[in-house]
N, C-alpha and C. Protein backbone atom coordinates (compact mmCIF):
# COMPACT_ATOMS: atom_id res chain seq x y z
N UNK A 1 66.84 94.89 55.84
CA UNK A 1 67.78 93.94 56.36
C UNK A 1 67.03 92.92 57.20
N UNK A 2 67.25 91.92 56.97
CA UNK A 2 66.28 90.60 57.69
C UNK A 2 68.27 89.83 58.64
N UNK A 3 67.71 88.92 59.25
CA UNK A 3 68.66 88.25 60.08
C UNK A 3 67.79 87.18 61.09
N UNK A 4 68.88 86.59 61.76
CA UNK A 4 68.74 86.02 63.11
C UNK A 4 69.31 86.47 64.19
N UNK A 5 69.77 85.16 64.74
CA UNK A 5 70.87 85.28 65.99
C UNK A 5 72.00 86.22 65.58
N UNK A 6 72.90 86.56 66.56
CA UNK A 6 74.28 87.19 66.33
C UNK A 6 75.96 86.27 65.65
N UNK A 7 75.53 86.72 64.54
CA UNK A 7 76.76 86.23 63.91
C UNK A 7 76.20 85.63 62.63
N UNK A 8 74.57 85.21 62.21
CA UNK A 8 74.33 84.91 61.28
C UNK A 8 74.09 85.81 59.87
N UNK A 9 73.91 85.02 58.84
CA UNK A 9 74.32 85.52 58.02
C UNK A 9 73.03 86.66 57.41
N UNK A 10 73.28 87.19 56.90
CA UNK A 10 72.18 88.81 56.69
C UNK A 10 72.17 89.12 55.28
N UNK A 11 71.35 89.27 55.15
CA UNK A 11 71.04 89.88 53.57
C UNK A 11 71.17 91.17 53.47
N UNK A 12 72.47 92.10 53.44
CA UNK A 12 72.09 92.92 53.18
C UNK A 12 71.58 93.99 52.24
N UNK A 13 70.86 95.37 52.43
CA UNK A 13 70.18 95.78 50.76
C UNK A 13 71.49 96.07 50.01
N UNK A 14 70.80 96.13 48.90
CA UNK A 14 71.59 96.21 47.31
C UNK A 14 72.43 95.18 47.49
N UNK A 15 72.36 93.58 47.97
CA UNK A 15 73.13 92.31 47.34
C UNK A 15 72.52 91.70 47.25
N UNK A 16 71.29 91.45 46.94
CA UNK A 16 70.35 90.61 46.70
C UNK A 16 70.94 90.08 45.22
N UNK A 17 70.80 88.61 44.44
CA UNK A 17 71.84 88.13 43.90
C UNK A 17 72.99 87.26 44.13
N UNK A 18 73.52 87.98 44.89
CA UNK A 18 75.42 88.26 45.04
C UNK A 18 75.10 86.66 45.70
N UNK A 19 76.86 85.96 45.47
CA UNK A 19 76.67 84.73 45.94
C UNK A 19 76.85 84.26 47.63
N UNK A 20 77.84 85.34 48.16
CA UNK A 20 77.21 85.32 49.37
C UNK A 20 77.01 86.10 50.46
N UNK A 21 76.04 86.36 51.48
CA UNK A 21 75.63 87.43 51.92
C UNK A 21 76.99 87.41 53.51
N UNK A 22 77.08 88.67 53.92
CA UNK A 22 77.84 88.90 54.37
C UNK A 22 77.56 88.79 56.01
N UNK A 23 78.35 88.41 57.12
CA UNK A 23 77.69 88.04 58.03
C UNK A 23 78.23 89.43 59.22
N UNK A 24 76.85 89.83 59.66
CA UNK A 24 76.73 91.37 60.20
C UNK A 24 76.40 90.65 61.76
N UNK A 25 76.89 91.29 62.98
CA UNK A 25 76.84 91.25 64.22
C UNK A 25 75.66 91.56 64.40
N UNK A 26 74.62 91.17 65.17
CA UNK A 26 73.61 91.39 65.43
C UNK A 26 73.52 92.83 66.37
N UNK A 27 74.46 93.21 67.28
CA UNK A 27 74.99 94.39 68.16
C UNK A 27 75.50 94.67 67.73
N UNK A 28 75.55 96.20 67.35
CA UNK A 28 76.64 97.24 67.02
C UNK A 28 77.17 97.59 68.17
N UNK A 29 78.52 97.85 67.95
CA UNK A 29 79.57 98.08 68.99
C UNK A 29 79.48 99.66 68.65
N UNK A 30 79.25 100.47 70.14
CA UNK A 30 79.42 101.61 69.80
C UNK A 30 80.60 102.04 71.02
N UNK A 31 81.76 102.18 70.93
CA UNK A 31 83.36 102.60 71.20
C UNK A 31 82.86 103.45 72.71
N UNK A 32 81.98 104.93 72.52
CA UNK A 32 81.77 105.87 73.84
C UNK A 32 80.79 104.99 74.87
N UNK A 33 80.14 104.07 74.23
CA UNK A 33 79.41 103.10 75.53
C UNK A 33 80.39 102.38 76.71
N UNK A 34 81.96 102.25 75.99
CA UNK A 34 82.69 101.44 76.78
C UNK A 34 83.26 102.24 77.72
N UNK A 35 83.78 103.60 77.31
CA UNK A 35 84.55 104.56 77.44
C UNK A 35 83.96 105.44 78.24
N UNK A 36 82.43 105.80 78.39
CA UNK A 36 81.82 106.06 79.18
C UNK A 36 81.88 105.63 80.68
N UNK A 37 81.25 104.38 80.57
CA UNK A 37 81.18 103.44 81.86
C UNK A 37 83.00 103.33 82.35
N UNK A 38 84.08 103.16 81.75
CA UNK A 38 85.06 102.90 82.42
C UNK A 38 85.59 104.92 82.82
N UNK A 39 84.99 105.85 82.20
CA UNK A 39 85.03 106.83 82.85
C UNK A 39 84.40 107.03 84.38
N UNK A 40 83.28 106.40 83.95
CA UNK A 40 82.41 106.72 85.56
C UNK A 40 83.41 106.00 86.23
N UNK A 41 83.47 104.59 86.21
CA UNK A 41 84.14 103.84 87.13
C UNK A 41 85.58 104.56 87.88
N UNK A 42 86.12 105.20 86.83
CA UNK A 42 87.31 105.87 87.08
C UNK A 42 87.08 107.14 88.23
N UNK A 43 86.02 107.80 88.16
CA UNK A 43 85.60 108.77 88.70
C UNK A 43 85.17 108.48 89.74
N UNK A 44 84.87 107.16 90.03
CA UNK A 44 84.02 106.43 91.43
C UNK A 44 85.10 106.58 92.41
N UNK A 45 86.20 105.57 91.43
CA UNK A 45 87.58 105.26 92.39
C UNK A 45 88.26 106.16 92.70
N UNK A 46 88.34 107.67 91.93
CA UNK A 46 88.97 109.17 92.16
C UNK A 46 88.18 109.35 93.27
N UNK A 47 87.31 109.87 93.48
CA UNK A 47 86.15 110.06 94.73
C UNK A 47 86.11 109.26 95.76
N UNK A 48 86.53 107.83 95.92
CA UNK A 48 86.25 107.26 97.09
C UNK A 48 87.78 108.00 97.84
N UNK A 49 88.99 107.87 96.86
CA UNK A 49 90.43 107.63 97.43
C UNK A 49 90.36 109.09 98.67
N UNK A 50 89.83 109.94 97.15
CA UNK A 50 90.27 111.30 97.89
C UNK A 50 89.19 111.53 99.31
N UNK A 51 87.93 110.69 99.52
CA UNK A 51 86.64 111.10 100.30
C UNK A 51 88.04 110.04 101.82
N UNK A 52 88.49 108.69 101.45
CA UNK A 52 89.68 108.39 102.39
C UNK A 52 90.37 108.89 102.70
N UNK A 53 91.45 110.08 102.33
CA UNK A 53 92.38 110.41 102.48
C UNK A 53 91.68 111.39 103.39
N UNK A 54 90.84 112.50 102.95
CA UNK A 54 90.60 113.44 103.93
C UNK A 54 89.84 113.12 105.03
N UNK A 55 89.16 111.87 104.87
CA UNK A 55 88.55 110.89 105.99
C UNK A 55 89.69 111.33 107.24
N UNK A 56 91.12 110.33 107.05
CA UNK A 56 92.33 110.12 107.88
C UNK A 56 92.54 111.49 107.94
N UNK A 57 93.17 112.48 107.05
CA UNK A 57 93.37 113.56 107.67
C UNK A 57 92.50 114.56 108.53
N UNK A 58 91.26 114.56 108.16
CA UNK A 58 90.17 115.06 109.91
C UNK A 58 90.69 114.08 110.84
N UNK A 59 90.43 113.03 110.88
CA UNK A 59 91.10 112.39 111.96
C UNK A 59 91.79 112.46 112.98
N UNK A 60 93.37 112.42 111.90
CA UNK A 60 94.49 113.26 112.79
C UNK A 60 94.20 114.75 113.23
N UNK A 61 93.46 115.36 112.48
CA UNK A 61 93.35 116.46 113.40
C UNK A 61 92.66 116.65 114.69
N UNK A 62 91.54 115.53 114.69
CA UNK A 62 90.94 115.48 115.94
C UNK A 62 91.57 114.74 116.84
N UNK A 63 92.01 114.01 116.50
CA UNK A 63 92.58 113.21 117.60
C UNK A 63 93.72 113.71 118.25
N UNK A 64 95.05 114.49 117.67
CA UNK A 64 95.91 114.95 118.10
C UNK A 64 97.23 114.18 118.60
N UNK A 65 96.84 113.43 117.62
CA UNK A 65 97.80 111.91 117.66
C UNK A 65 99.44 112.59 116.91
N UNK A 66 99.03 113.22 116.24
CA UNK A 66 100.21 114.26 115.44
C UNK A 66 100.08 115.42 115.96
N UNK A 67 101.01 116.38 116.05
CA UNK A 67 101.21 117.39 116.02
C UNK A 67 100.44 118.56 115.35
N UNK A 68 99.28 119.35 115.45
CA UNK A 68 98.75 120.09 114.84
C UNK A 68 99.44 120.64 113.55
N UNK A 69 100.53 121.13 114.23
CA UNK A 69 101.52 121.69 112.80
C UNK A 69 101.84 120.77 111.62
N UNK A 70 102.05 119.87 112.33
CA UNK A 70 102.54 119.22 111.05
C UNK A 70 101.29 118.55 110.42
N UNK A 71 100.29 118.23 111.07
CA UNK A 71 98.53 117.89 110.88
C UNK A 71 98.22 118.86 109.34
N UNK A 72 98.45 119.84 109.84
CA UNK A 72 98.35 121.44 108.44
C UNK A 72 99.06 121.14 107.60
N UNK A 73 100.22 120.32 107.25
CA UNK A 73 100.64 120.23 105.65
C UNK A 73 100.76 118.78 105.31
N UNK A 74 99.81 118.45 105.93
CA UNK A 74 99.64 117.26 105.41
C UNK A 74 99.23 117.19 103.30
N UNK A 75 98.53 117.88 103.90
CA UNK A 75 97.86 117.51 102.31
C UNK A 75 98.94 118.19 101.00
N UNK A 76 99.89 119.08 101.65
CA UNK A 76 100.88 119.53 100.74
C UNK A 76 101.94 118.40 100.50
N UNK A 77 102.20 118.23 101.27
CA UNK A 77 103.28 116.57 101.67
C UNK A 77 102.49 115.47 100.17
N UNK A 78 101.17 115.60 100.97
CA UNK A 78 100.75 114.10 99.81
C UNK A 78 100.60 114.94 98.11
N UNK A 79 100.52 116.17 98.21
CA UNK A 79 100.37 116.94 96.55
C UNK A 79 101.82 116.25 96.31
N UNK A 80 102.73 116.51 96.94
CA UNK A 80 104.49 116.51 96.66
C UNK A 80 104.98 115.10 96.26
N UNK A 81 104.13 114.01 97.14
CA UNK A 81 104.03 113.13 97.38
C UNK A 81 104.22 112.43 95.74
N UNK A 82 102.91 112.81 95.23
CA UNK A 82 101.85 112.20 94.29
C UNK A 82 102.45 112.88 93.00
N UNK A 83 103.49 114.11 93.04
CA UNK A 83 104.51 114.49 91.84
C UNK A 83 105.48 113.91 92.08
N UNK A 84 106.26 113.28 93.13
CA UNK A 84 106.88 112.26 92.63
C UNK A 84 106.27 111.20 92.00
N UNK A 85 105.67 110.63 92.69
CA UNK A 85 105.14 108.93 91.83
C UNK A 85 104.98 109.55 90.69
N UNK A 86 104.24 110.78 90.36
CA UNK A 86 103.98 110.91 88.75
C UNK A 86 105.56 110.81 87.93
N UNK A 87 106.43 111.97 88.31
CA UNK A 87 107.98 111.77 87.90
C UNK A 87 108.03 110.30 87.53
N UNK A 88 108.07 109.63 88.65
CA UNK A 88 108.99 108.32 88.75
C UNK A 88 108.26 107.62 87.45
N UNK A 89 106.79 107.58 87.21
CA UNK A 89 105.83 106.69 86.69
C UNK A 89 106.32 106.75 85.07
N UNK A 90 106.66 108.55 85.06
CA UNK A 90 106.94 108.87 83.89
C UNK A 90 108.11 108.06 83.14
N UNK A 91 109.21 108.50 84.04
CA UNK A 91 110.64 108.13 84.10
C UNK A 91 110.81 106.81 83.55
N UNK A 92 109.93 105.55 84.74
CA UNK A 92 110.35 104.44 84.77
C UNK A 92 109.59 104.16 83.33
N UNK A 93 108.89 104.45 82.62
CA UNK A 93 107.92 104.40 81.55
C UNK A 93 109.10 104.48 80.22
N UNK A 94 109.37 105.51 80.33
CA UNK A 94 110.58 105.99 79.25
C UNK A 94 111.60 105.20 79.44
N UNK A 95 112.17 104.77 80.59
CA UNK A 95 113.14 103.82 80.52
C UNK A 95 113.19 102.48 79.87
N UNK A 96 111.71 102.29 79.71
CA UNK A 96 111.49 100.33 79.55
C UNK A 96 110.37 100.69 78.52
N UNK A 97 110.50 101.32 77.27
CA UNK A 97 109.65 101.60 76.28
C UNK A 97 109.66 101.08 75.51
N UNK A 98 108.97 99.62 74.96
CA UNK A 98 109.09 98.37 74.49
C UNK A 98 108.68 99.12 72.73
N UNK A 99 110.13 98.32 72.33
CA UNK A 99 110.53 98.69 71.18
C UNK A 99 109.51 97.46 70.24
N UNK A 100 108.77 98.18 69.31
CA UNK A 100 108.31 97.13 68.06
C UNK A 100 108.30 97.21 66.88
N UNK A 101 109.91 96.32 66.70
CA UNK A 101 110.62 96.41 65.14
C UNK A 101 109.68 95.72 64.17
N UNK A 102 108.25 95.21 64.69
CA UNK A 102 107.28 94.86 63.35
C UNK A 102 106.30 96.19 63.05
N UNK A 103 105.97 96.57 64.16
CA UNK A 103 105.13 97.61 63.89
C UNK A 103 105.99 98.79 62.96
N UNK A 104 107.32 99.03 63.20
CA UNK A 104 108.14 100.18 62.56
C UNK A 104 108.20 99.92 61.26
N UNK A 105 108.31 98.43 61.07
CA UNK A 105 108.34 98.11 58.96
C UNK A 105 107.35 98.56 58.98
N UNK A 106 106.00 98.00 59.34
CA UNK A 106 104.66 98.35 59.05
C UNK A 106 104.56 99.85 58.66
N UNK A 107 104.68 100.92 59.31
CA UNK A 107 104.76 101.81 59.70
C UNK A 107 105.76 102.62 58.44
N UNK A 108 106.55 102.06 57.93
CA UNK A 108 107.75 102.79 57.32
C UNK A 108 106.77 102.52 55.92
N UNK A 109 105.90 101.11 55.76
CA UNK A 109 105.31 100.62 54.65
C UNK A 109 104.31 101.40 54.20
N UNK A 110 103.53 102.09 55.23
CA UNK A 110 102.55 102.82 55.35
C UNK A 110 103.19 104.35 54.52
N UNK A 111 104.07 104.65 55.18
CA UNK A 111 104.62 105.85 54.63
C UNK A 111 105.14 106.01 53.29
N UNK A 112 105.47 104.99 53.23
CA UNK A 112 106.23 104.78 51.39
C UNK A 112 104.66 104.87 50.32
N UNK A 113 103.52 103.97 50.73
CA UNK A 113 102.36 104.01 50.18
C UNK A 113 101.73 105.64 49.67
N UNK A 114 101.57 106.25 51.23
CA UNK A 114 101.28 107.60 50.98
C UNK A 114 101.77 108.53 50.53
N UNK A 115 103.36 108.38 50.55
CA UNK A 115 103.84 109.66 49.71
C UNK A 115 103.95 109.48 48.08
N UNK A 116 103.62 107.41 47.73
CA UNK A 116 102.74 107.20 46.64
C UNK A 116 101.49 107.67 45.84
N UNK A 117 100.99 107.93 47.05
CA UNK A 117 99.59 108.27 47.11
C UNK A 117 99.34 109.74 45.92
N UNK A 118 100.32 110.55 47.25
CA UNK A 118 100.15 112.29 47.10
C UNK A 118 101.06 112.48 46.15
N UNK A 119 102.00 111.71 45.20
CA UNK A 119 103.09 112.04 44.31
C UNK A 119 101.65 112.05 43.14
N UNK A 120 100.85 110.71 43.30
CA UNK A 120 99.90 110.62 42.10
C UNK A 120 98.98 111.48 42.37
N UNK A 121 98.89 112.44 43.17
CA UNK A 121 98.00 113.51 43.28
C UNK A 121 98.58 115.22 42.93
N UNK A 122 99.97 114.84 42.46
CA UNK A 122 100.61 115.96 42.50
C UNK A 122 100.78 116.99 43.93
N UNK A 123 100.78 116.13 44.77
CA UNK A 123 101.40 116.79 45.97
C UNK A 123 102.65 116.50 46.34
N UNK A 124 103.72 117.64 46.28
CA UNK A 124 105.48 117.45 46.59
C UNK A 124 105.16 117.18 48.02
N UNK A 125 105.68 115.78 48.59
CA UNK A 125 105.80 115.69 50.22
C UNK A 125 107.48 115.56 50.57
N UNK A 126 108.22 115.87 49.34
CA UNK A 126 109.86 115.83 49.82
C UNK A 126 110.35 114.46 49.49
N UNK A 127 111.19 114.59 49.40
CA UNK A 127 112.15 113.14 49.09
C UNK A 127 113.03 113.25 50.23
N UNK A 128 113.60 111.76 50.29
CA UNK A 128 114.62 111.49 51.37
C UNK A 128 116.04 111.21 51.31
């Protein structure tokens, strides 16, 4: 395989001939390079929140600005806390679940193809 810059056009093997050569990215995109790094990042921001939170809660315990007792469930309060927002996140999610009547033809088109597919393969997938 010969080339240039990114985006030009490439010869690739077995088309030598052919009338025209096909134009190959100079970088391959590899999907876990992205997915990686926005993992770490994710893991940075998990680690700072929680290294804050228990920051403030030693705090209040030293300082005695709160009530010792109630100082001690703190961190149960914010577990309880943090299953609501999850509830709600869920909830409000399911409520406003953006309907897409193009993707569903698509989708219905797809299905009609394949049970095309597997009828010409002699596989029964059921009728409707």
């Amino acid at each position: 395989m010969s080339g240039g810059g990114r985006g030009s056009p490439v010869q690739v093997e077995g088309t030598k001939g052919k009338s025209s050569p096909r134009v190959l990215p100079r970088l391959i995109y590899h999907p876990m390079r992205k997915a990686h790094c926005f993992q770490m990042k994710h893991i940075f921001k998990i680690v700072a929140i929680l290294v804050a939170i228990s920051a403030i809660w030693i705090a209040l315990l030293e300082t005695s600005t709160v009530p010792r007792s109630y100082t001690w469930l703190l961190p149960i309060y914010l577990v309880v806390a943090l299953g609501c927002y999850g509830l709600f996140m869920v909830g409000f999610g399911l409520m406003f679940f953006p309907t897409c009547p193009q993707e569903a033809v698509l989708l219905q088109q797809d299905i009609v193809e394949a049970k095309e597919f597997l009828a010409k393969k002699g596989i029964d997938v059921g009728s409707e």
